[in-house]
Protein backbone atom coordinates (compact mmCIF):
# COMPACT_ATOMS: atom_id res chain seq x y z
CA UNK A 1 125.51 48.72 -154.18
CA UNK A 2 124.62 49.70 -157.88
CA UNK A 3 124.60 47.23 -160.45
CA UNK A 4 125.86 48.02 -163.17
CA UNK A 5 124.90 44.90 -164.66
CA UNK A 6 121.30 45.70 -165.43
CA UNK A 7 119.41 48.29 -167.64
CA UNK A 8 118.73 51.41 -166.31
CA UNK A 9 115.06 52.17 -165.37
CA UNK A 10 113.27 54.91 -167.88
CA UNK A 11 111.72 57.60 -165.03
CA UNK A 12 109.27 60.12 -166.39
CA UNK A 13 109.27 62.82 -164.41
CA UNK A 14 107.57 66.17 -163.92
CA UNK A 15 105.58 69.18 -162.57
CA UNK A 16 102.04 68.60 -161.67
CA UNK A 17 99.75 68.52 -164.44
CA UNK A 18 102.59 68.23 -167.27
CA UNK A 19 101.23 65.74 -169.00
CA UNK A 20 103.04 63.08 -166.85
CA UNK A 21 100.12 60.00 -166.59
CA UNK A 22 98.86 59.71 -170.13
CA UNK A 23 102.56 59.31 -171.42
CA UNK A 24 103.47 56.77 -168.90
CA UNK A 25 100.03 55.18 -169.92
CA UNK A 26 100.79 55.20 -173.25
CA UNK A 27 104.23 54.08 -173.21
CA UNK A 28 104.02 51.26 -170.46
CA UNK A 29 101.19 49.71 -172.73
CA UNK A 30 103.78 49.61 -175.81
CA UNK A 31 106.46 48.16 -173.46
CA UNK A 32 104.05 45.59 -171.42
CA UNK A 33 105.48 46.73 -168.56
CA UNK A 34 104.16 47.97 -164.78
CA UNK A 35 103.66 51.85 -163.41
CA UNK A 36 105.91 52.42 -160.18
CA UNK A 37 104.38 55.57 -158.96
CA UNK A 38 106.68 57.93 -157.13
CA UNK A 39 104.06 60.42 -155.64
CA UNK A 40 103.78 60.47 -151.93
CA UNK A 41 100.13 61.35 -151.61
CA UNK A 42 98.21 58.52 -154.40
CA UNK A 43 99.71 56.19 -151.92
CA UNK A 44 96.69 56.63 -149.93
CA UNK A 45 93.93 55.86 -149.66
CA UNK A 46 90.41 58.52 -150.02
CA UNK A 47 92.96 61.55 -151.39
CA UNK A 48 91.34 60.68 -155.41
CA UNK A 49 90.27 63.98 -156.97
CA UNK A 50 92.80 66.36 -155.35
CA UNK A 51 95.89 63.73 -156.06
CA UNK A 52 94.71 63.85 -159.42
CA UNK A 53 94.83 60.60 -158.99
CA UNK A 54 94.62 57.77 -162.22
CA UNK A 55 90.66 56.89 -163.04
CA UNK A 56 89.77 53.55 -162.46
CA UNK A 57 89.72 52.70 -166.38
CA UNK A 58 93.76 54.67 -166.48
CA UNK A 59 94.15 51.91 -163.45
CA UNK A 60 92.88 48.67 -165.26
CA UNK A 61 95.22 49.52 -168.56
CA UNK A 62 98.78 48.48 -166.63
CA UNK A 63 99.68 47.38 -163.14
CA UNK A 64 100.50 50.12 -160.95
CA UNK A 65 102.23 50.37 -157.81
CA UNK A 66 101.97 52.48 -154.56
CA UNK A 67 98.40 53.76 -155.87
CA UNK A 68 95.37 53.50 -152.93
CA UNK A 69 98.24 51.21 -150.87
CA UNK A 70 97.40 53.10 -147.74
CA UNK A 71 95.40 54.49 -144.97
CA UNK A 72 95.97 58.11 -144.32
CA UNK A 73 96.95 57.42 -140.76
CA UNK A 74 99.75 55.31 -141.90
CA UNK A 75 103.15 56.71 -141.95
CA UNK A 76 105.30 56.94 -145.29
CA UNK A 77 108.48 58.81 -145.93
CA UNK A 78 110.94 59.08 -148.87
CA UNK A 79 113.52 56.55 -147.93
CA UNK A 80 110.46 54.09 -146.57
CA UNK A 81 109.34 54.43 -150.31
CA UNK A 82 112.87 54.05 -151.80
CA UNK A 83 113.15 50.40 -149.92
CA UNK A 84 109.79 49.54 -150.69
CA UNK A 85 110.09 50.78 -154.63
CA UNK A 86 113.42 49.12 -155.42
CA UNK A 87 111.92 45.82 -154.14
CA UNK A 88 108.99 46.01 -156.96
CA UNK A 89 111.26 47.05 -159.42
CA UNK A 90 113.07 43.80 -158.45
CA UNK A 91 110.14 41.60 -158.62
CA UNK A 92 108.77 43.46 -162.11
CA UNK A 93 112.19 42.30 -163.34
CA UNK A 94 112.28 38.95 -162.18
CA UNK A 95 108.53 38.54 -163.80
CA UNK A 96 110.54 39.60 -167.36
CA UNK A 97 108.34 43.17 -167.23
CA UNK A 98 109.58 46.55 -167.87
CA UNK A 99 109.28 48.84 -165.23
CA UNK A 100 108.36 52.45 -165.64
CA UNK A 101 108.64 55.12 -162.63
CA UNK A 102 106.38 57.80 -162.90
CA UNK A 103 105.69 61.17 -160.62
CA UNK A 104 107.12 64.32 -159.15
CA UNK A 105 107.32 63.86 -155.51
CA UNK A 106 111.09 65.50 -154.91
CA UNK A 107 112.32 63.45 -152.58
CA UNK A 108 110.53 60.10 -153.52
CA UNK A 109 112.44 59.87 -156.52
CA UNK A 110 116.02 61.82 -154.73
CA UNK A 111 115.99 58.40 -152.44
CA UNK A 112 115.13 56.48 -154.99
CA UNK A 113 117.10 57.54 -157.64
CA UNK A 114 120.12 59.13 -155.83
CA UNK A 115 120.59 56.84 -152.63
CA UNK A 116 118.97 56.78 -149.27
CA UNK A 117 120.68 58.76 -146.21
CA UNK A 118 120.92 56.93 -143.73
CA UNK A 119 120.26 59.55 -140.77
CA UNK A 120 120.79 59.32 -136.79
CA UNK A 121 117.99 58.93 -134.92
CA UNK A 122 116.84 62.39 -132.83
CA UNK A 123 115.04 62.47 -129.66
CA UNK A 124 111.76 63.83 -129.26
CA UNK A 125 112.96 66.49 -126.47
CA UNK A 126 114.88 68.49 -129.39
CA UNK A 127 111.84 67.91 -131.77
CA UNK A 128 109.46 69.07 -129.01
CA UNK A 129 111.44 72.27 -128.20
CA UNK A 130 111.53 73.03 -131.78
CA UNK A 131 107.70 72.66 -132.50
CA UNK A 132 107.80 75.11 -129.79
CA UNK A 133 109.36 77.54 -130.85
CA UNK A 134 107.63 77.43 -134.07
CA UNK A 135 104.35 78.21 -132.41
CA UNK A 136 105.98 81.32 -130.32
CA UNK A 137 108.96 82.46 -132.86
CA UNK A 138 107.17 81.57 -136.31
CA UNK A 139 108.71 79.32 -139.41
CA UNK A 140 110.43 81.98 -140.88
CA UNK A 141 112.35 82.28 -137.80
CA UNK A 142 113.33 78.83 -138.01
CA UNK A 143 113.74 78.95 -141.77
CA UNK A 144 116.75 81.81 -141.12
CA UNK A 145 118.10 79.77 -138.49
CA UNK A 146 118.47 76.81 -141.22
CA UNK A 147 119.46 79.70 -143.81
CA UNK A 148 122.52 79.76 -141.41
CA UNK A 149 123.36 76.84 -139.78
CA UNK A 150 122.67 74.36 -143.05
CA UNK A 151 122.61 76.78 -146.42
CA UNK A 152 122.43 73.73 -148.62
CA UNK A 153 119.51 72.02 -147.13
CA UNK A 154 117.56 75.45 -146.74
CA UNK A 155 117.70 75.86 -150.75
CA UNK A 156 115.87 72.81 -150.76
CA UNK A 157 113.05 74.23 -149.11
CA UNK A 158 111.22 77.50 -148.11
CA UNK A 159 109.58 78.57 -144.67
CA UNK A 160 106.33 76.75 -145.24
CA UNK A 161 108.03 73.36 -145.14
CA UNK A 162 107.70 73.59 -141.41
CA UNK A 163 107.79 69.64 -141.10
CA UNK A 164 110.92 69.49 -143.28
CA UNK A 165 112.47 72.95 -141.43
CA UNK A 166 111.89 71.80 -138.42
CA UNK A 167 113.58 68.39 -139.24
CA UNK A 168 116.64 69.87 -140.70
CA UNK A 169 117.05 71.33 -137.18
CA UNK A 170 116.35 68.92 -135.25
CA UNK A 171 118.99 66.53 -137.17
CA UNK A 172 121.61 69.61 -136.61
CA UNK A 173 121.07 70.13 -133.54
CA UNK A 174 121.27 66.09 -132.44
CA UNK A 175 124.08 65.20 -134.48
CA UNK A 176 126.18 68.18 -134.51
CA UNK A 177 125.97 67.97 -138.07
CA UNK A 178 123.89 69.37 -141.37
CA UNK A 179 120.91 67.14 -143.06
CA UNK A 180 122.69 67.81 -146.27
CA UNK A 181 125.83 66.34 -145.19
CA UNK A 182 123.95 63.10 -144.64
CA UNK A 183 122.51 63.50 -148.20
CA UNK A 184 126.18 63.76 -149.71
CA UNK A 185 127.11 60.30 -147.90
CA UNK A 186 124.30 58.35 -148.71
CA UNK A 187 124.02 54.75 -149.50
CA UNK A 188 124.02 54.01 -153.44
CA UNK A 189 121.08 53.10 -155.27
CA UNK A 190 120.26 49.08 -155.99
CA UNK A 191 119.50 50.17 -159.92
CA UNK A 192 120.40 52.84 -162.54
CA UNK A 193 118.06 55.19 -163.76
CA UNK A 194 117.10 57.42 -167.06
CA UNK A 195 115.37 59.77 -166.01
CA UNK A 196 113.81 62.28 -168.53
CA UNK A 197 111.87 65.62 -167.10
CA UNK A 198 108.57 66.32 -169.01
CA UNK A 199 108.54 69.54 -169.46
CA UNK A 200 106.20 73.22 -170.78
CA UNK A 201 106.62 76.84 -171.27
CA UNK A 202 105.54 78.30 -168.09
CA UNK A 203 102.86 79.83 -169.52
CA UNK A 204 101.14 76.64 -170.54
CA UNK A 205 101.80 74.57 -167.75
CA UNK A 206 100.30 77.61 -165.87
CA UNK A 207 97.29 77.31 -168.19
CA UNK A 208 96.94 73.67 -167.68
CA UNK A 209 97.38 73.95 -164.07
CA UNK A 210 94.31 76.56 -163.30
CA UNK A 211 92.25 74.20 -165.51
CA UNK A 212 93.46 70.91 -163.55
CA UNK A 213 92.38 73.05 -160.38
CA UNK A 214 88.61 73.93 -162.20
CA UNK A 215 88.21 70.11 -163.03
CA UNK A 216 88.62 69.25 -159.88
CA UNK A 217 86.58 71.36 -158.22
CA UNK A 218 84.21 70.27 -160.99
CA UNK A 219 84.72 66.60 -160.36
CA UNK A 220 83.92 67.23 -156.37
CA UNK A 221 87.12 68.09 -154.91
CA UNK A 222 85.11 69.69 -152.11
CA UNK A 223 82.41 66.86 -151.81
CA UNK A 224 85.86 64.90 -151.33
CA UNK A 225 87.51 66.84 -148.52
CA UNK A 226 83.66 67.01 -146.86
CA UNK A 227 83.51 62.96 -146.72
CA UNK A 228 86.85 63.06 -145.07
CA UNK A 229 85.64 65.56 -142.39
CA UNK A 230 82.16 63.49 -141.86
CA UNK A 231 84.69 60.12 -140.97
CA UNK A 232 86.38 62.09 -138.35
CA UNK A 233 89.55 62.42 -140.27
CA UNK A 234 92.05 64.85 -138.27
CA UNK A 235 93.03 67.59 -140.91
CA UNK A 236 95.86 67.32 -138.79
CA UNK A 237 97.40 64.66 -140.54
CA UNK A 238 100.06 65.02 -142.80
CA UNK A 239 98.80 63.80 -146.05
CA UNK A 240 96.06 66.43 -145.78
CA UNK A 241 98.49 69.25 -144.88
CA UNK A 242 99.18 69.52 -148.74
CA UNK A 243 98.03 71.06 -151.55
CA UNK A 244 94.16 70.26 -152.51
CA UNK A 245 93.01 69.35 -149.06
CA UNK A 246 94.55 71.68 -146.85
CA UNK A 247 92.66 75.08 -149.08
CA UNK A 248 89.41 73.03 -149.46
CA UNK A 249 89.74 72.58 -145.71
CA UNK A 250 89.78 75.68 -144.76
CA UNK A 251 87.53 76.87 -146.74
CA UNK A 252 84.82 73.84 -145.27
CA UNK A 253 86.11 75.25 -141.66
CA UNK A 254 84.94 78.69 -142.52
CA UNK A 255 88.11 80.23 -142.58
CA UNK A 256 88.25 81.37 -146.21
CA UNK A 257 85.66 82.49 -149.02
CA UNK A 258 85.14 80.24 -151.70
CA UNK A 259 86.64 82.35 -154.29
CA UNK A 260 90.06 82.73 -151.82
CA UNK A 261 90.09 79.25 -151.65
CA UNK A 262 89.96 78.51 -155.75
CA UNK A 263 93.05 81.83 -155.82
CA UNK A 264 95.01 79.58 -153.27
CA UNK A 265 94.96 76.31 -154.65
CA UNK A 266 96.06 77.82 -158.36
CA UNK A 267 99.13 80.01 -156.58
CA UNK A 268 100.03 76.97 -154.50
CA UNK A 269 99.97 74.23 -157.25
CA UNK A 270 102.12 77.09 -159.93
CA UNK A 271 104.45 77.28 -156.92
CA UNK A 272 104.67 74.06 -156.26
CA UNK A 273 105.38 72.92 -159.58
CA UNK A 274 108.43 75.50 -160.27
CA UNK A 275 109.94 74.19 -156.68
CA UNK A 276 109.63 70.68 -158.49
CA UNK A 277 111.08 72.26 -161.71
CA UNK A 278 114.04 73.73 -159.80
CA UNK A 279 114.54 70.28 -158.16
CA UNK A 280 115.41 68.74 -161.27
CA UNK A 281 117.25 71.27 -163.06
CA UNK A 282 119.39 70.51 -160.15
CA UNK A 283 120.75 67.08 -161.55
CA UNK A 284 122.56 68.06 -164.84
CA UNK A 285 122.60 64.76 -166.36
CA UNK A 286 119.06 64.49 -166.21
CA UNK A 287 116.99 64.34 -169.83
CA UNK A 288 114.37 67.47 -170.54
CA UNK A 289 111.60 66.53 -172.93
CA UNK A 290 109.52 69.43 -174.05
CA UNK A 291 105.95 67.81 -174.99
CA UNK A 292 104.59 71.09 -176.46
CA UNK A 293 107.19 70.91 -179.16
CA UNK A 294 107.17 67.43 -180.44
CA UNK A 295 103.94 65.48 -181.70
CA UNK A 296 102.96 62.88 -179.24
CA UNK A 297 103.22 59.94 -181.71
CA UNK A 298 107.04 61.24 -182.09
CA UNK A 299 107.63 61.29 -178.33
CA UNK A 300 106.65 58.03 -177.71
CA UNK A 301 109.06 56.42 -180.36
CA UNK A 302 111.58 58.54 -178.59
CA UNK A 303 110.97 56.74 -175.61
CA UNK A 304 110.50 53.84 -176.81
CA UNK A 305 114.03 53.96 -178.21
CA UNK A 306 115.56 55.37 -175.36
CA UNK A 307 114.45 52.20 -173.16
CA UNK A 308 115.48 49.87 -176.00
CA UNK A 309 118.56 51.60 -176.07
CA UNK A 310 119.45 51.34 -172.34
C-alpha cells in the first residue's frame, strides 16, 4: 500500500544520452543524498562503455545503487528490481538521506513507480511452442498476433521485442487473459514519486546521441565486447541482446562491416530513445524539463525546490 505519509521521491528521467547522469550528479551532491539507478543493463557487471555507464570518479561523488551489482548470467527483471529498489529507498530513508532515482529503463521505473503486476505463472510447453514458431513464422508474425489478441500491450512494443512479444503471448495464451490487463490491476507502489522527464529537441538529442555512439567507440566499445567474447561469454544472453553489444557483436562475428555496424548502433539508440520518449508522454501527470532551454545553474535550483517542496 502507498503511503501517503512520506515525501514523494524526485525521479529524473530520460532518453539515452539526455543529459540524465551529470544532473543527478549534481543535484544528489546538493541534497547529500544516494543515486538509485533504474537502468536494467549498469546492473551488471563488464557492460561499462556501451551502458554508458558512470566513471569511476562520477561513482566515488554519491552512493549509487544497482551499478556493477551483477554477473551477466544472473537473472533481473522489472518487478525483481521494483522489490529490490523500494527496499533501498527504505533504508536511504531510515539513514535520514535523500534518495534520487535516476534512468530510462521503461519498465524499471513502470514497476517501480506505477505498481508491480503480479502475473500467473506460464508453463514452459506454451513458451516452447512459441519460440517455435518464431523461428519458422518470424516476430512480425507474432507481433500481429499480439496486434490482435492484446492491442494495448502491443503499443508498448514493436516486433523486435521478441522476448517481450513472445511473453505477452505466452501470458494470453496461459491465462486466458491480456498482459495489459494484469498491468491495470497491479499492486500499488510502497512510495510516491515526482517524476520529471529530461528532455531535447530531437534534433539535438539526435546530435548528442551519434556523438555518445563515436565516444564510445573511441573509449573501446569494441575492445569491450572482444574481452567478453575471449571469457566465453554466450552473446546469447540477454543483457548482450541490447543495444551496444549486440551491433559490436556482430560486427566481431563477421557478420557486418565496420561502417554498418557504427549506422546501426546510431539508428538503434535514436529509436530507442523516442520509444522511451513515447513511454513517458504516456503518464500525463508526469513533469517535462527541457535542459536546452534553461541554464543549468537555474535547473538545479528548480530541483532543488521541487524536492524541498514535496
Amino acid at each position: 500500500m502507498t503511503d501517503d505519509s512520506a515525501s514523494p521521491i524526485l525521479a529524473l528521467i530520460g532518453p539515452t544520452a539526455v543529459g540524465k547522469t551529470t544532473l543527478s550528479l549534481t543535484l544528489t551532491e546538493r541534497l547529500g543524498g544516494e543515486i538509485v539507478s533504474a537502468d536494467s543493463r549498469q546492473v551488471y557487471r563488464g557492460l561499462t562503455i556501451g551502458t554508458a555507464k558512470p566513471s569511476p570518479e562520477e561513482l566515488a561523488r554519491v552512493p549509487h545503487h544497482f551499478i556493477d551489482e551483477l554477473d551477466l548470467d544472473e537473472p533481473f527483471s522489472a518487478g525483481r528490481f521494483a522489490e529490490a529498489a523500494t527496499e533501498r529507498i527504505e533504508a536511504i530513508l531510515n539513514r535520514d538521506k535523500v534518495p534520487l532515482v535516476a534512468g530510462g529503463s521503461t519498465l524499471y521505473l513502470e514497476a517501480l513507480m506505477h505498481g508491480l503486476a503480479e502475473i500467473p505463472e506460464t508453463t514452459a510447453a506454451t513458451r516452447d511452442r512459441l519460440m517455435a514458431r518464431l523461428r519458422d513464422e518470424g516476430s512480425e508474425v507474432l507481433y500481429r498476433e499480439l496486434e490482435r489478441l492484446d492491442p494495448a500491450s502491443a503499443a508498448t512494443m514493436d516486433a523486435t521485442k521478441t522476448q517481450r512479444v513472445v511473453r505477452a503471448l505466452e501470458v494470453l495464451h496461459d491465462t486466458d487473459r491480456p498482459l495489459s490487463y494484469y498491468h491495470t490491476h497491479r499492486t500499488p507502489p510502497r512510495f510516491r514519486f515526482t517524476p520529471v522527464v529530461l528532455t531535447r529537441p530531437r534534433a539535438d538529442l539526435y546530435e548528442r546521441i551519434n556523438r555518445r555512439v563515436d565516444q564510445m567507440l573511441e573509449a573501446g566499445l569494441l575492445d569491450e565486447n572482444r574481452r567478453l567474447l575471449d571469457a566465453g561469454v554466450s552473446p546469447s544472453l540477454n543483457p548482450l541482446r541490447t543495444i551496444g553489444y549486440r551491433e559490436p557483436l556482430a560486427h566481431l562475428r563477421g557478420e557486418i562491416e565496420y561502417d554498418e555496424m557504427v549506422r546501426r548502433l546510431k539508428q538503434n539508440t535514436r529509436r530507442y530513445a523516442k520509444r522511451q520518449l513515447t513511454w513517458f508522454r504516456r503518464h500525463d501527470t508526469y513533469r517535462w524539463l527541457d535542459l536546452s532551454s534553461t541554464r543549468y545553474t537555474e535547473i538545479i535550483e528548480e530541483l532543488l525546490c521541487l524536492v524541498g517542496s514535496s
